[in-house]
PDB file of N, CA and C in Angstrom:
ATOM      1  N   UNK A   1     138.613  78.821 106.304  1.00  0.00           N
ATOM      2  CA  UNK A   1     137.269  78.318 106.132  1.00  0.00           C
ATOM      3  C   UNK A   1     136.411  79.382 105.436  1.00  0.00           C
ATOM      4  N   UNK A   2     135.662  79.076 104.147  1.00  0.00           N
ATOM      5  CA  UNK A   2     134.960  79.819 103.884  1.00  0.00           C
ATOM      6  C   UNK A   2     133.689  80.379 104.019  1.00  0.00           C
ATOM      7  N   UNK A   3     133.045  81.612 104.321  1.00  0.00           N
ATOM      8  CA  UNK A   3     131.983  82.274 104.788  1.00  0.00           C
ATOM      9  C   UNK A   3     130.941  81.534 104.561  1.00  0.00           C
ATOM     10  N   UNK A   4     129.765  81.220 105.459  1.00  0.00           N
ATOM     11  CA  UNK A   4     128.784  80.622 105.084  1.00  0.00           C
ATOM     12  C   UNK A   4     127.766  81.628 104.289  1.00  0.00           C
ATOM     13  N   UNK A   5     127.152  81.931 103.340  1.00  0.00           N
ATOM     14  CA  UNK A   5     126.582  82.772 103.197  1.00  0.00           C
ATOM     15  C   UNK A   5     125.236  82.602 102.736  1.00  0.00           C
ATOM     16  N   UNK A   6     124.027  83.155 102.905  1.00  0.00           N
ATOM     17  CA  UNK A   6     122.725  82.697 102.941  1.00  0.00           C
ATOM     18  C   UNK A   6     122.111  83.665 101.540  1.00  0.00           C
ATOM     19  N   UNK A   7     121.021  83.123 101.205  1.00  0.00           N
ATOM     20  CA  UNK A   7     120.609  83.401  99.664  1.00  0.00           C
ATOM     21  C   UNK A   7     119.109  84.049 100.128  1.00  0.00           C
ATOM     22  N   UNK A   8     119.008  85.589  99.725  1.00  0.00           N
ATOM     23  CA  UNK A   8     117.448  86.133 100.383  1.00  0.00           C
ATOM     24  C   UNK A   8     116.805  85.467  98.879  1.00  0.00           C
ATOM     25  N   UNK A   9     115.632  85.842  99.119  1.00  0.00           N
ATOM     26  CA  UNK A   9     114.379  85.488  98.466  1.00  0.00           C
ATOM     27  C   UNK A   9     114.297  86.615  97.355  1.00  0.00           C
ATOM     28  N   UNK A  10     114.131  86.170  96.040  1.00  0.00           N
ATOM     29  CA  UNK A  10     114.701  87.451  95.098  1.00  0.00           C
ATOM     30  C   UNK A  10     113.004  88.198  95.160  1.00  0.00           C
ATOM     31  N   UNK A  11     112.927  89.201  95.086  1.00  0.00           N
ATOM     32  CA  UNK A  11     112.070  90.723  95.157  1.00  0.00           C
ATOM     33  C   UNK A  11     110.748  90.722  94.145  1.00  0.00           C
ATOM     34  N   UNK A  12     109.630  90.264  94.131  1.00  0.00           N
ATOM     35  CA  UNK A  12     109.182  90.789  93.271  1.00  0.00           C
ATOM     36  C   UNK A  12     108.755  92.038  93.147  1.00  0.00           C
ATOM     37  N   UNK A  13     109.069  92.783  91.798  1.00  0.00           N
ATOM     38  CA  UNK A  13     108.621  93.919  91.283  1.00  0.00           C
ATOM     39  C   UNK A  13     107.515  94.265  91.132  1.00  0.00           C
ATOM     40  N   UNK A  14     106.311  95.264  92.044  1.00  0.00           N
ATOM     41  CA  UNK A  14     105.385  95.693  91.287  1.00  0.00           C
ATOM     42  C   UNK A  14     105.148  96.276  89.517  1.00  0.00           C
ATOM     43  N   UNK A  15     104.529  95.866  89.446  1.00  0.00           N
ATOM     44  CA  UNK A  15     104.034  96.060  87.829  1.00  0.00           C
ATOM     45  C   UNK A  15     104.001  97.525  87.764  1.00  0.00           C
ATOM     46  N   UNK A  16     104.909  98.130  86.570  1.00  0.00           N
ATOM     47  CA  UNK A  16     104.571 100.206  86.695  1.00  0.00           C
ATOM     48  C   UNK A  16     103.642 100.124  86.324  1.00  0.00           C
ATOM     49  N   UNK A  17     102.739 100.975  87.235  1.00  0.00           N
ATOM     50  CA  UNK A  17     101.663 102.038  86.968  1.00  0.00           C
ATOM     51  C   UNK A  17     101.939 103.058  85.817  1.00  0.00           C
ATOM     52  N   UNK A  18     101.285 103.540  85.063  1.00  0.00           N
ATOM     53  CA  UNK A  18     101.167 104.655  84.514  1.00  0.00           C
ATOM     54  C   UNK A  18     100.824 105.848  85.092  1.00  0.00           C
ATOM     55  N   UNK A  19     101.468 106.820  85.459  1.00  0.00           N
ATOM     56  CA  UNK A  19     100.678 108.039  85.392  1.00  0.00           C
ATOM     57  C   UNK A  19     100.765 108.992  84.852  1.00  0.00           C
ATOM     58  N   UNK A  20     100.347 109.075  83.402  1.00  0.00           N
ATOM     59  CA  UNK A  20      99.902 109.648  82.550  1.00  0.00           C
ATOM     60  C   UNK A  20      98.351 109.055  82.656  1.00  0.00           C
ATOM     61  N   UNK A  21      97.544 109.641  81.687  1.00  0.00           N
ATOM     62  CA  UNK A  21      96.007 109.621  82.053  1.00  0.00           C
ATOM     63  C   UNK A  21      95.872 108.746  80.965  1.00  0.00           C
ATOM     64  N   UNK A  22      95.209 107.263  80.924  1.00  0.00           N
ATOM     65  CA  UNK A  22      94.775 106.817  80.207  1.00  0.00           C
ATOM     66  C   UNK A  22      93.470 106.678  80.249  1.00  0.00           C
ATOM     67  N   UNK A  23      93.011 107.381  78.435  1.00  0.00           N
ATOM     68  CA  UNK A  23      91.365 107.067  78.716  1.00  0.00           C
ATOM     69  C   UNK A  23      90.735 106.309  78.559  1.00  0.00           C
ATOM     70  N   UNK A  24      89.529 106.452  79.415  1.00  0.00           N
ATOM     71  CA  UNK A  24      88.553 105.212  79.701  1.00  0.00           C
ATOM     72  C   UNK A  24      87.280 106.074  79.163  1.00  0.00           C
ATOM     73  N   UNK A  25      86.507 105.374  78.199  1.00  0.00           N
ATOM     74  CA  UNK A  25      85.404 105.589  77.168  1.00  0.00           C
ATOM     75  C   UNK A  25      84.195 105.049  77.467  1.00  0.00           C
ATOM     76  N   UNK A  26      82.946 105.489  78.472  1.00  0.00           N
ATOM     77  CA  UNK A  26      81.735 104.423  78.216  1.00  0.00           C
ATOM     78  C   UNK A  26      81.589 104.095  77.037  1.00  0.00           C
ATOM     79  N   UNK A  27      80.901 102.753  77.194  1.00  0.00           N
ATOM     80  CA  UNK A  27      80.170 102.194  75.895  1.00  0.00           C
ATOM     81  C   UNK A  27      78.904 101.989  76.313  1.00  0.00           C
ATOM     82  N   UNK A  28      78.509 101.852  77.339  1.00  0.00           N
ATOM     83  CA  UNK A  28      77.097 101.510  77.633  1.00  0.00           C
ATOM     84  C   UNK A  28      76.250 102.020  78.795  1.00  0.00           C
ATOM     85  N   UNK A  29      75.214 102.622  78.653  1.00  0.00           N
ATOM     86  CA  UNK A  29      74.729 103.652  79.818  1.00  0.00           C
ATOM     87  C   UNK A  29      73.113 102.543  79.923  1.00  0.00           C
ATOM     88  N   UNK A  30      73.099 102.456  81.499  1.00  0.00           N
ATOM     89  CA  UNK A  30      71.573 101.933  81.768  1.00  0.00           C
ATOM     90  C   UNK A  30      70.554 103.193  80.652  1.00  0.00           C
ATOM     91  N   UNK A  31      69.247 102.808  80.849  1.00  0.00           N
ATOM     92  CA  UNK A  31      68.384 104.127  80.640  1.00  0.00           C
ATOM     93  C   UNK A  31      68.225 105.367  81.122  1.00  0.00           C
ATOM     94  N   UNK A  32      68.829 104.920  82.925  1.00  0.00           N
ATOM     95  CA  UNK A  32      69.019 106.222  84.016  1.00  0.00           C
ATOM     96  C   UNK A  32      69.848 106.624  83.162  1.00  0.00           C
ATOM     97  N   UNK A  33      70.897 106.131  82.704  1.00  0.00           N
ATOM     98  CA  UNK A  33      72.070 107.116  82.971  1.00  0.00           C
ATOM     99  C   UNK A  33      73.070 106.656  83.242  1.00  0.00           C
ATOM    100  N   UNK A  34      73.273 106.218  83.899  1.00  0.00           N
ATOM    101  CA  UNK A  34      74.096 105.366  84.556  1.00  0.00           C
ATOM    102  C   UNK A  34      74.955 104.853  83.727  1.00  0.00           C
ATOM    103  N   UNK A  35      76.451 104.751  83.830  1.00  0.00           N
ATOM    104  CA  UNK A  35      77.662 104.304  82.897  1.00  0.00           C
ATOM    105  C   UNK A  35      77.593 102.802  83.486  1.00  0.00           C
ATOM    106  N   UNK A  36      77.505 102.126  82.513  1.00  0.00           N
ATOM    107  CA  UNK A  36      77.368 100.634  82.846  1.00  0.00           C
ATOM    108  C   UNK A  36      78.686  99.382  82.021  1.00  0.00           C
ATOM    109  N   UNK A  37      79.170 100.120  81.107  1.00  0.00           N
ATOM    110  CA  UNK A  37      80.188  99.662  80.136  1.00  0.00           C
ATOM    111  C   UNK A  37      81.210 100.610  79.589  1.00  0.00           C
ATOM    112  N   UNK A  38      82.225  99.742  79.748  1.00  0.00           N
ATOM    113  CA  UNK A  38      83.522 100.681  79.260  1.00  0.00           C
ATOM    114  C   UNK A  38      84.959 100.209  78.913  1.00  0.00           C
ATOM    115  N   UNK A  39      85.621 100.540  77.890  1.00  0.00           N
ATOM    116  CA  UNK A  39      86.510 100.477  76.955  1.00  0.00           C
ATOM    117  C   UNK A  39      87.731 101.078  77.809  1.00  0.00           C
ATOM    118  N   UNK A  40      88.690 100.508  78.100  1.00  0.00           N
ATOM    119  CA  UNK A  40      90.349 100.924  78.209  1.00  0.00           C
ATOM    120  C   UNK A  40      91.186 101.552  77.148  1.00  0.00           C
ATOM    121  N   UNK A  41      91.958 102.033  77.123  1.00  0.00           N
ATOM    122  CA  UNK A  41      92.649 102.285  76.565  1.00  0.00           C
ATOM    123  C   UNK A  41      93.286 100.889  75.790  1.00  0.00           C
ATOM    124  N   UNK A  42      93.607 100.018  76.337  1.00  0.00           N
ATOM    125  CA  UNK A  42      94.622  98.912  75.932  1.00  0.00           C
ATOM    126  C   UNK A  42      93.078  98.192  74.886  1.00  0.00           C
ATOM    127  N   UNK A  43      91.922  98.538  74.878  1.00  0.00           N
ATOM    128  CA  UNK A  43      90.807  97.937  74.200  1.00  0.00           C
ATOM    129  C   UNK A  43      90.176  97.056  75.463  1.00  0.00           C
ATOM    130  N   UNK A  44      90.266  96.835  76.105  1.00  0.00           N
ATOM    131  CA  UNK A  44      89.620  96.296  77.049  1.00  0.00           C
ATOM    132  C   UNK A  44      88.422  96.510  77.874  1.00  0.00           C
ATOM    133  N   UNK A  45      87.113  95.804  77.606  1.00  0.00           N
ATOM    134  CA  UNK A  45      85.641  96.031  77.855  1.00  0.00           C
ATOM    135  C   UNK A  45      85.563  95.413  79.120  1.00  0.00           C
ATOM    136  N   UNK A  46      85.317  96.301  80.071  1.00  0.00           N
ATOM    137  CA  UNK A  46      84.619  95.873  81.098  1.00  0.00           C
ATOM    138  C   UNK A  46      83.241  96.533  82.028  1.00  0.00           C
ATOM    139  N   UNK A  47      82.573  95.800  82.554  1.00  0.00           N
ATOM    140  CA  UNK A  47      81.393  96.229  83.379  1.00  0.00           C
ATOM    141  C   UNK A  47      82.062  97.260  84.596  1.00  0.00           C
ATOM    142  N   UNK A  48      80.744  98.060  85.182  1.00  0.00           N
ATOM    143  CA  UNK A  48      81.142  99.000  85.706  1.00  0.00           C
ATOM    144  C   UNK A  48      81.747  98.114  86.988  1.00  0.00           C
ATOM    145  N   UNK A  49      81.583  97.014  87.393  1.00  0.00           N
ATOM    146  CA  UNK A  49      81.543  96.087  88.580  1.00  0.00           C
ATOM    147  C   UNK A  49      83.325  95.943  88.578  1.00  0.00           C
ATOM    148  N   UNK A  50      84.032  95.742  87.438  1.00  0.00           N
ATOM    149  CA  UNK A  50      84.886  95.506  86.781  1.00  0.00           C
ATOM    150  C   UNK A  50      86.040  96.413  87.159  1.00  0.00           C
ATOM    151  N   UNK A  51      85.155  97.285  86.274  1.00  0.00           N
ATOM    152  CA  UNK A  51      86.414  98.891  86.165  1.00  0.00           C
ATOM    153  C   UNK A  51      86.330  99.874  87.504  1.00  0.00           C
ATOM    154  N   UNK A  52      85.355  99.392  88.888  1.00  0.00           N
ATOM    155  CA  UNK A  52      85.495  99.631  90.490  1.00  0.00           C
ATOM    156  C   UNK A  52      86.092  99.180  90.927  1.00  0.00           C
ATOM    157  N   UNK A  53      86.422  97.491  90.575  1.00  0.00           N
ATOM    158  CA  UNK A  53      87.581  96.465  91.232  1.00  0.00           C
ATOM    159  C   UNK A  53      88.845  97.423  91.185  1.00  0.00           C
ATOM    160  N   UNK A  54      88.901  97.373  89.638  1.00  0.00           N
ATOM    161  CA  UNK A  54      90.592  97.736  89.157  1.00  0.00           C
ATOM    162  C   UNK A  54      90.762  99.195  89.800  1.00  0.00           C
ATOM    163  N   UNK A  55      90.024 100.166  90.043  1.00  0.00           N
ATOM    164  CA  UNK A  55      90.521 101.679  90.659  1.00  0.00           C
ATOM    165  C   UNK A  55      90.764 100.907  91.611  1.00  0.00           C
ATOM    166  N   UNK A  56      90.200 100.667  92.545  1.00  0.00           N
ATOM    167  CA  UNK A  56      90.349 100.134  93.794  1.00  0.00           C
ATOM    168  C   UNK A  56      91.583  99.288  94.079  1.00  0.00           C
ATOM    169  N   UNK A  57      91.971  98.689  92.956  1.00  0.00           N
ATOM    170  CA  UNK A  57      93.191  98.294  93.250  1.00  0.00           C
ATOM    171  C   UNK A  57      94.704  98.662  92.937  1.00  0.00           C
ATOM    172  N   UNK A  58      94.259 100.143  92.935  1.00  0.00           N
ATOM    173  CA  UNK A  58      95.034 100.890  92.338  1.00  0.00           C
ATOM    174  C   UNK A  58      95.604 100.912  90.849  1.00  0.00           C
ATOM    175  N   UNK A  59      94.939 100.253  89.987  1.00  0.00           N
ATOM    176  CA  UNK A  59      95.373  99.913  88.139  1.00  0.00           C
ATOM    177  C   UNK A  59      95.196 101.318  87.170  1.00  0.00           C
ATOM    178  N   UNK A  60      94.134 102.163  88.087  1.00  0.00           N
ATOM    179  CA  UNK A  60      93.589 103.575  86.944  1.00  0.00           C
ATOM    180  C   UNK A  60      94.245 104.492  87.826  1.00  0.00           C
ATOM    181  N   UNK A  61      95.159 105.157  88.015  1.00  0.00           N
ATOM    182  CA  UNK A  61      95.868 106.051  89.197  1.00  0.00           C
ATOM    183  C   UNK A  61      95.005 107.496  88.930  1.00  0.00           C
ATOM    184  N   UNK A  62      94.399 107.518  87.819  1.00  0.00           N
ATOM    185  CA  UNK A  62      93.653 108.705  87.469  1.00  0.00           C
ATOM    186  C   UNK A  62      91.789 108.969  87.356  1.00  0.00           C
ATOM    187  N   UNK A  63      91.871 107.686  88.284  1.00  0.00           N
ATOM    188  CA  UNK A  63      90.398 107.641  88.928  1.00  0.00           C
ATOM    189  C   UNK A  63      90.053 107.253  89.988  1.00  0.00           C
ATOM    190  N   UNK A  64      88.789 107.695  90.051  1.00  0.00           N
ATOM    191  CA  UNK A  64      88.515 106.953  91.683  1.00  0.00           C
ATOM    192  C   UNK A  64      86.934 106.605  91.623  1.00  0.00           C
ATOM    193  N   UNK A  65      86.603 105.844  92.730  1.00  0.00           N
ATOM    194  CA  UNK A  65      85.440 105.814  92.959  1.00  0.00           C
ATOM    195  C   UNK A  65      84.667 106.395  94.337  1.00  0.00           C
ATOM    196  N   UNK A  66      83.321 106.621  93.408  1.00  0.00           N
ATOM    197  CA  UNK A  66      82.507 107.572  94.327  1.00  0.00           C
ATOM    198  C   UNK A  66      81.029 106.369  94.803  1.00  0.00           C
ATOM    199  N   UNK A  67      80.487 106.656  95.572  1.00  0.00           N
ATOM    200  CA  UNK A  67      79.185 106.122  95.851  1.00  0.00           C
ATOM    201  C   UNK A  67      77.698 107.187  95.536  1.00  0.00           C
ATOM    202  N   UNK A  68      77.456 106.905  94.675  1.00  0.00           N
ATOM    203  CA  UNK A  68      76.428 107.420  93.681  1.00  0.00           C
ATOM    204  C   UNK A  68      75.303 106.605  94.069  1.00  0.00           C
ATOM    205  N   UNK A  69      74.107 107.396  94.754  1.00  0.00           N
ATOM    206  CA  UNK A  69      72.721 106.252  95.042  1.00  0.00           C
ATOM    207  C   UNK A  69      72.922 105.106  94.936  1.00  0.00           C
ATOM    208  N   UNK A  70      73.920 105.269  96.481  1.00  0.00           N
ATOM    209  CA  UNK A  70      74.472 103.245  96.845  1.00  0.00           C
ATOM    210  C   UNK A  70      74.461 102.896  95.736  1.00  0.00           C
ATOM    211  N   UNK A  71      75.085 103.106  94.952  1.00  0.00           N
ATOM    212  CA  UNK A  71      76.376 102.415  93.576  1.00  0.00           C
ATOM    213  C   UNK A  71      77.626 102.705  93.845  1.00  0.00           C
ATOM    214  N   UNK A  72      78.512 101.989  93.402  1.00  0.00           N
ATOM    215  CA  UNK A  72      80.292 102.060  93.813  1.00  0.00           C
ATOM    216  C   UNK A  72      79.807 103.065  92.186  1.00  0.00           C
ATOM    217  N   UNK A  73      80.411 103.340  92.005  1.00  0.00           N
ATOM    218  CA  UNK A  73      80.705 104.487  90.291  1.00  0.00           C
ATOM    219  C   UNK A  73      81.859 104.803  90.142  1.00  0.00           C
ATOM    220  N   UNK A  74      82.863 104.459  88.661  1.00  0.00           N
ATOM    221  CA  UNK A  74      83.957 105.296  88.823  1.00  0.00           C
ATOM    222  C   UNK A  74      84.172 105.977  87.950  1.00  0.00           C
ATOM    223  N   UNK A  75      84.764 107.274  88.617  1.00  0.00           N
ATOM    224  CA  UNK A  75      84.795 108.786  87.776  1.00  0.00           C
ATOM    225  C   UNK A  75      86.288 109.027  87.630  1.00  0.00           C
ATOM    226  N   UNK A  76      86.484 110.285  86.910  1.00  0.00           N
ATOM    227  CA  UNK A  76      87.975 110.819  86.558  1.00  0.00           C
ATOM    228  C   UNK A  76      88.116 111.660  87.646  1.00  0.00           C
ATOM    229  N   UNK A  77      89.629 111.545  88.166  1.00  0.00           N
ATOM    230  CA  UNK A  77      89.664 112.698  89.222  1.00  0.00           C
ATOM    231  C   UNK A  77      90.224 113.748  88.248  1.00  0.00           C
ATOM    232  N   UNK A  78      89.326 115.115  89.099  1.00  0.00           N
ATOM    233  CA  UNK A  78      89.309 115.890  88.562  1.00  0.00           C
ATOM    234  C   UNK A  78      90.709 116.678  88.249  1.00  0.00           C
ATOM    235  N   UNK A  79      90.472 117.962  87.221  1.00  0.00           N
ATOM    236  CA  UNK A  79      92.034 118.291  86.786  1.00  0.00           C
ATOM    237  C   UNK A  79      91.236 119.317  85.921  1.00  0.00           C
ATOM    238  N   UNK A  80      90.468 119.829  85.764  1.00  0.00           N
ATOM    239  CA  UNK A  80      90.209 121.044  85.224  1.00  0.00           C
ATOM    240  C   UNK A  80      89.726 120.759  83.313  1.00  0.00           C
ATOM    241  N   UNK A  81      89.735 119.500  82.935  1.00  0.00           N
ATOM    242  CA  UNK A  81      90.169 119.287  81.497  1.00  0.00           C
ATOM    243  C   UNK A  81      88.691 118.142  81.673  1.00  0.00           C
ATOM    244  N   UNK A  82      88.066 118.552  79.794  1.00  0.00           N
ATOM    245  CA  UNK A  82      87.325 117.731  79.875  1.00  0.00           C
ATOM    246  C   UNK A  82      87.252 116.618  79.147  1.00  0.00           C
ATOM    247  N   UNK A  83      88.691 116.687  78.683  1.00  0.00           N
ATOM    248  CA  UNK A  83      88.909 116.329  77.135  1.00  0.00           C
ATOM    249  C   UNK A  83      88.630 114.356  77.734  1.00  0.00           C
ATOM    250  N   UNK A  84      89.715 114.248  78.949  1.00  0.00           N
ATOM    251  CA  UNK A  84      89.753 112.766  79.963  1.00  0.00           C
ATOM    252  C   UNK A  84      88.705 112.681  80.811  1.00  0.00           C
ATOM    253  N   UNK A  85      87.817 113.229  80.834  1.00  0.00           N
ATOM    254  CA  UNK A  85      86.501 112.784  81.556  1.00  0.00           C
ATOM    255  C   UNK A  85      85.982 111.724  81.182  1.00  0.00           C
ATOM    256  N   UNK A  86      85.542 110.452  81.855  1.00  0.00           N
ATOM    257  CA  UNK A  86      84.551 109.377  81.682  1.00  0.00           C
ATOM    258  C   UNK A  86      83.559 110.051  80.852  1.00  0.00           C
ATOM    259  N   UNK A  87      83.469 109.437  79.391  1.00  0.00           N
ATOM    260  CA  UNK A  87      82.703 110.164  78.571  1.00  0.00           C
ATOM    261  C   UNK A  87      82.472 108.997  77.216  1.00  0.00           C
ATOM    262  N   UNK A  88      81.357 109.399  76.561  1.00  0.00           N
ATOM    263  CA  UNK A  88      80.533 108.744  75.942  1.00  0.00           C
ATOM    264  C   UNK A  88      81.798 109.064  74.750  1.00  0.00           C
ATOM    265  N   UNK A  89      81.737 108.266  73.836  1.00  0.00           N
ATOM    266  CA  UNK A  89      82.038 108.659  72.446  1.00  0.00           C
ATOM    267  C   UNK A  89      81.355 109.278  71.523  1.00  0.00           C
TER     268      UNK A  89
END
């Protein structure tokens, strides 16, 4: 008689992360100051509301967010280099 044998549920793969530093470019600063718009690497524009989701969900492995005068804000973790700093063009 042959083995009954049962079929698992095939695996999904998390999506690779990068970690190498990809930069992220404001494009748009309130009047404060404040980084309000910003460019991906892959070309991709999003609001600062946006690019807090995605750290947060782990997508930028080379940022994080801080709370800046009760604002979520996200910055480059640091590394000594200023060349990848959240920075204006």
């Amino acid at each position: 008689m042959p083995k009954k044998t049962t079929s698992t549920p095939a695996r999904k793969t998390p999506a690779k992360r990068s970690t190498t530093r990809a930069p992220i470019k404001v494009t748009k600063e309130s009047k404060s100051g404040r980084n309000e718009q910003f460019r991906t690497a892959g070309g991709r524009d999003l609001s600062r509301p946006q690019l807090v989701r995605e750290i947060e969900q782990g997508l930028h492995p080379n940022h994080h967010v801080r709370v800046i005068k009760g604002t979520k804000t996200p910055v480059s973790n640091p590394d000594g280099k200023t060349a990848n700093n959240l920075d204006d063009d």
